[in-house]
Every structure is written in structure tokens, then in C-alpha cells.
Protein backbone atom coordinates (compact mmCIF):
# COMPACT_ATOMS: atom_id res chain seq x y z
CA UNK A 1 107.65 136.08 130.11
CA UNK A 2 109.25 134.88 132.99
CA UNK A 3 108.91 130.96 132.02
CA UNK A 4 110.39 131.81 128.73
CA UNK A 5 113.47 133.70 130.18
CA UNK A 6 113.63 130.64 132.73
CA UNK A 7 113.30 127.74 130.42
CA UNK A 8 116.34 129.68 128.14
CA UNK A 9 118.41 130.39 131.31
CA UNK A 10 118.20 125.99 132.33
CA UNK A 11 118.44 124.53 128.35
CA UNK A 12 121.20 127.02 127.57
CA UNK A 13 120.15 126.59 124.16
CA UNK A 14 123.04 126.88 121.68
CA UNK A 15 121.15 128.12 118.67
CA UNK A 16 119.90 131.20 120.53
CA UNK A 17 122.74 131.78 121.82
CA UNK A 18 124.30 131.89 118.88
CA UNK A 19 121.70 133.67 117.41
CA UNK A 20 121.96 136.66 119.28
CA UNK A 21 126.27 136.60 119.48
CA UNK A 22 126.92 135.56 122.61
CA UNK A 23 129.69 132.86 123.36
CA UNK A 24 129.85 130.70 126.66
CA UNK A 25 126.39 130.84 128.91
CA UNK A 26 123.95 133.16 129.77
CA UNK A 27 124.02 133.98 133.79
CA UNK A 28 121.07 136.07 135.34
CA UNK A 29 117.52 136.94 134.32
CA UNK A 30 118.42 140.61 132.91
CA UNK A 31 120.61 138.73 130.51
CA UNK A 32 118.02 136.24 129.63
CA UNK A 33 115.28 139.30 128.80
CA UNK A 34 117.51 140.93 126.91
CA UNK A 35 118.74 137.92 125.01
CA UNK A 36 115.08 137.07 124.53
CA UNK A 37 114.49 140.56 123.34
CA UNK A 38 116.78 140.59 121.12
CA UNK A 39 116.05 137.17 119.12
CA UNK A 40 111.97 137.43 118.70
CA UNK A 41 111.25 141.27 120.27
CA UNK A 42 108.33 141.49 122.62
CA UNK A 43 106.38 138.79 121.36
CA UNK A 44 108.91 136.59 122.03
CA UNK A 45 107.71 136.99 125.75
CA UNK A 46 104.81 134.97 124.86
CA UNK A 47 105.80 131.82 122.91
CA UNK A 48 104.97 128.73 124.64
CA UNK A 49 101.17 130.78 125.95
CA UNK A 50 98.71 128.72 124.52
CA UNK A 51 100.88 125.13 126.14
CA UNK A 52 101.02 127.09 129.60
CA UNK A 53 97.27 127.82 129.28
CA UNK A 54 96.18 124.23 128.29
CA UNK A 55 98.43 122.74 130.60
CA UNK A 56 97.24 125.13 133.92
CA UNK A 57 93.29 125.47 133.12
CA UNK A 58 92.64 121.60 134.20
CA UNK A 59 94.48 121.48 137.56
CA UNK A 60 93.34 125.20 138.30
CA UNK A 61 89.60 124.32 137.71
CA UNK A 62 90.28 120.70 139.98
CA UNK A 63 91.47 122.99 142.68
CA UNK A 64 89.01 125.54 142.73
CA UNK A 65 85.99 122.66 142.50
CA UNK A 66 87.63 120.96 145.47
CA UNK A 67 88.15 124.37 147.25
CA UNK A 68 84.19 125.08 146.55
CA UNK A 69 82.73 121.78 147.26
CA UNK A 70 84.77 121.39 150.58
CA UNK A 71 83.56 125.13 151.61
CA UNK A 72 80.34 124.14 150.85
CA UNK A 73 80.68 120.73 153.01
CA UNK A 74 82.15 122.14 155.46
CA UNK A 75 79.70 125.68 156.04
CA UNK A 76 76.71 122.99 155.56
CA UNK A 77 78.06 120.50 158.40
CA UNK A 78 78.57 123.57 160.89
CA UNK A 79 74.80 125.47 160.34
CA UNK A 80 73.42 121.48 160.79
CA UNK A 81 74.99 121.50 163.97
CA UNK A 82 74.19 124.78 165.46
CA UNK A 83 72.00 124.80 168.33
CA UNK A 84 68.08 126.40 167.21
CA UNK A 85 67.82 129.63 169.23
């Protein structure tokens, strides 16, 4: 919802503004929500969902594998150089 409201507020786009009768530009995020509101009603919240999702899953699964595997390396290096009681 919010990158729909954002992308609206930078592109300014003319046909939505027109759309929903408003002349000049749209300033603020409570204008933007209700602007979106008004043109495609709650679901208009979620255009764009399934291009977010495809977009974030690869760089959120490189980060987490990274994250795990350097964990891992890192917990493995330090119990192979603890002292045996």
C-alpha cells in the first residue's frame, strides 16, 4: 500500500489525477490514500504485489543464505578454536 501511494505521489500521474477530479498535484500521503481509494477501492492497495514479490524473494533469499552460511562459518571457526577442558 505504501509503494503504491509512493510511486503515485513521485509520477504525478495525470490520468489518475484526472480520474479522481483533482487539478494541479497531489502533496502528502493522506492525499495519495485517499486518491488511491477513490480510483480502484481497497484493492487498489495491492496492484503492483505479485512485481514487488518477484522482484524481493531473490535478493531476500541471497541475504538470508549469506547471513546463514557466514553464522555457520563463523560459530564453526570459534568451537575449533576453543581450548579442550
Amino acid at each position: 500500500p505504501l509503494d503504491v501511494c509512493k510511486t503515485l505521489l513521485n509520477t504525478q500521474e495525470n490520468v489518475a489525477l484526472s480520474l479522481a477530479n483533482i487539478s494541479g498535484r497531489l502533496s502528502g500521503m493522506a492525499n495519495a490514500f485517499r486518491t488511491v481509494y477513490q480510483l480502484n477501492g481497497l484493492a487498489g492497495y495491492f496492484k503492483g504485489i505479485q512485481a514487488r514479490v518477484v522482484y524481493q524473494m531473490p535478493s531476500t533469499a541471497i541475504s538470508w543464505s549469506v547471513y546463514e552460511f557466514f553464522k555457520y562459518f563463523l560459530t564453526k571457526r570459534q568451537l575449533e578454536n576453543r581450548a579442550p577442558y
